[in-house]
Protein backbone atom coordinates (compact mmCIF):
# COMPACT_ATOMS: atom_id res chain seq x y z
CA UNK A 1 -46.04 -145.77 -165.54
CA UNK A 2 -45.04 -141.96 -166.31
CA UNK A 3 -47.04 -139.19 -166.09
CA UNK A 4 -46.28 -136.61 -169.26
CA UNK A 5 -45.50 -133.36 -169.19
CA UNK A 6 -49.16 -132.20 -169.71
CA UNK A 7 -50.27 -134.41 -166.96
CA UNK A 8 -47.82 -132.96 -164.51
CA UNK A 9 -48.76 -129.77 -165.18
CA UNK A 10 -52.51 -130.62 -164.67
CA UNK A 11 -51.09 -131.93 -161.24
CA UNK A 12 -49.43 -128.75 -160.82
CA UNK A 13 -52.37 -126.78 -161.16
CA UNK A 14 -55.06 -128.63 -159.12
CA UNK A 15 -52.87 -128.75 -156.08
CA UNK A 16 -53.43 -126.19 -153.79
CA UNK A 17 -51.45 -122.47 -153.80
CA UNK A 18 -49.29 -122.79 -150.70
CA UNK A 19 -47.08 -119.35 -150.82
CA UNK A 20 -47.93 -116.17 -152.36
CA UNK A 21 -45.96 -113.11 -153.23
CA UNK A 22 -46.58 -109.67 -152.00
CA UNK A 23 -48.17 -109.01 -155.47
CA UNK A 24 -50.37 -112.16 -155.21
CA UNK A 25 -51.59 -111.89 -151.93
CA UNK A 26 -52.73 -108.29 -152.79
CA UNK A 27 -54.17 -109.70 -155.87
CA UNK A 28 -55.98 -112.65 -153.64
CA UNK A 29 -57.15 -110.05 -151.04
CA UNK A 30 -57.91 -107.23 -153.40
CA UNK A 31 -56.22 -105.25 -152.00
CA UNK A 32 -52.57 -102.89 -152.83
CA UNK A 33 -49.24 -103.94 -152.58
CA UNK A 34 -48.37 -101.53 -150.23
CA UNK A 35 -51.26 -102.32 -147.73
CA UNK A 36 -50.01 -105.69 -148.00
CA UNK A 37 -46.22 -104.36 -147.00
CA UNK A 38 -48.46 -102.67 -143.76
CA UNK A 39 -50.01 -105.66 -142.58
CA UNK A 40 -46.96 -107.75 -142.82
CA UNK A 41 -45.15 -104.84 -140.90
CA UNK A 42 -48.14 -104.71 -138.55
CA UNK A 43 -47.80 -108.53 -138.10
CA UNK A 44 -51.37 -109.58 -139.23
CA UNK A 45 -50.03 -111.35 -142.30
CA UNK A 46 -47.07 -114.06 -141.56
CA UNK A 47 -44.21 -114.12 -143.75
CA UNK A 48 -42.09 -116.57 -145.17
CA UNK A 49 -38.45 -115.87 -146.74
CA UNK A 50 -36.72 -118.07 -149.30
CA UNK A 51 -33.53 -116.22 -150.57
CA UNK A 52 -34.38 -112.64 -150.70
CA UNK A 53 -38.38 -113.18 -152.09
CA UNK A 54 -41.02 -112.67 -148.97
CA UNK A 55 -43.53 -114.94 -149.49
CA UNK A 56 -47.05 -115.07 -147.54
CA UNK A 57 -48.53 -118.08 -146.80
CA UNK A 58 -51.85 -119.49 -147.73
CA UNK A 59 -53.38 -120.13 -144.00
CA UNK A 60 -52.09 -116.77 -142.76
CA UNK A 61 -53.94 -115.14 -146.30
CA UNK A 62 -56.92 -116.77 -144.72
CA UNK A 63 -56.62 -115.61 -141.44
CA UNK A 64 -56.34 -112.17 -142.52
CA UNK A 65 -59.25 -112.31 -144.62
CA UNK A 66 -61.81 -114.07 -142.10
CA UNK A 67 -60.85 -111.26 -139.46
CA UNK A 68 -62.62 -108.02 -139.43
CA UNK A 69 -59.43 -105.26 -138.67
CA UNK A 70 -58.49 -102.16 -139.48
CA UNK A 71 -54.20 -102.19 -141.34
CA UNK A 72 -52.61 -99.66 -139.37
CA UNK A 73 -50.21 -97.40 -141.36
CA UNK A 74 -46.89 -97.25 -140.15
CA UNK A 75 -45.41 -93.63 -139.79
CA UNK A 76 -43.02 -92.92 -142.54
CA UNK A 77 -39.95 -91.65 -141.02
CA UNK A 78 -39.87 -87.65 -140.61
CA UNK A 79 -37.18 -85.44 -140.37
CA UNK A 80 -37.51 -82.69 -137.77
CA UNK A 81 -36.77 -79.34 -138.63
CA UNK A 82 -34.60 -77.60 -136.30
């Protein structure tokens, strides 16, 4: 027997979120985009790439959230004056 289109899509949305985008996870973590960009840079969050999107897995979302640490910024590069 086939499943409909409707059904499918109920399928769709029950299973489990398994990647998230930068704007997702920050969404999922409440947190901004660009302290998500710092804790991927930092390497608390994992990354995933598929083509040129950066995707953030579910388990590593977890991880982040469970652990109680501080996102380090990462210096923006400055130019010296001479």
């Amino acid at each position: 027997m086939r499943m409909g289109a409707t059904q499918q899509m109920d399928m769709v949305e029950q299973s489990p979120r398994l990647l998230f985008s930068r704007r997702s996870a920050a969404r999922a973590l409440d947190i901004s985009v660009r302290m998500v960009d710092y804790a991927i840079a930092s390497g608390l969050l994992e990354t995933r790439r598929v083509n040129s999107r950066i995707l953030i897995p579910s388990e590593s979302l977890a991880k982040f959230a469970a652990a109680d640490r501080v996102i380090p910024k990462t210096p923006e590069h400055h130019q010296e004056c001479a």
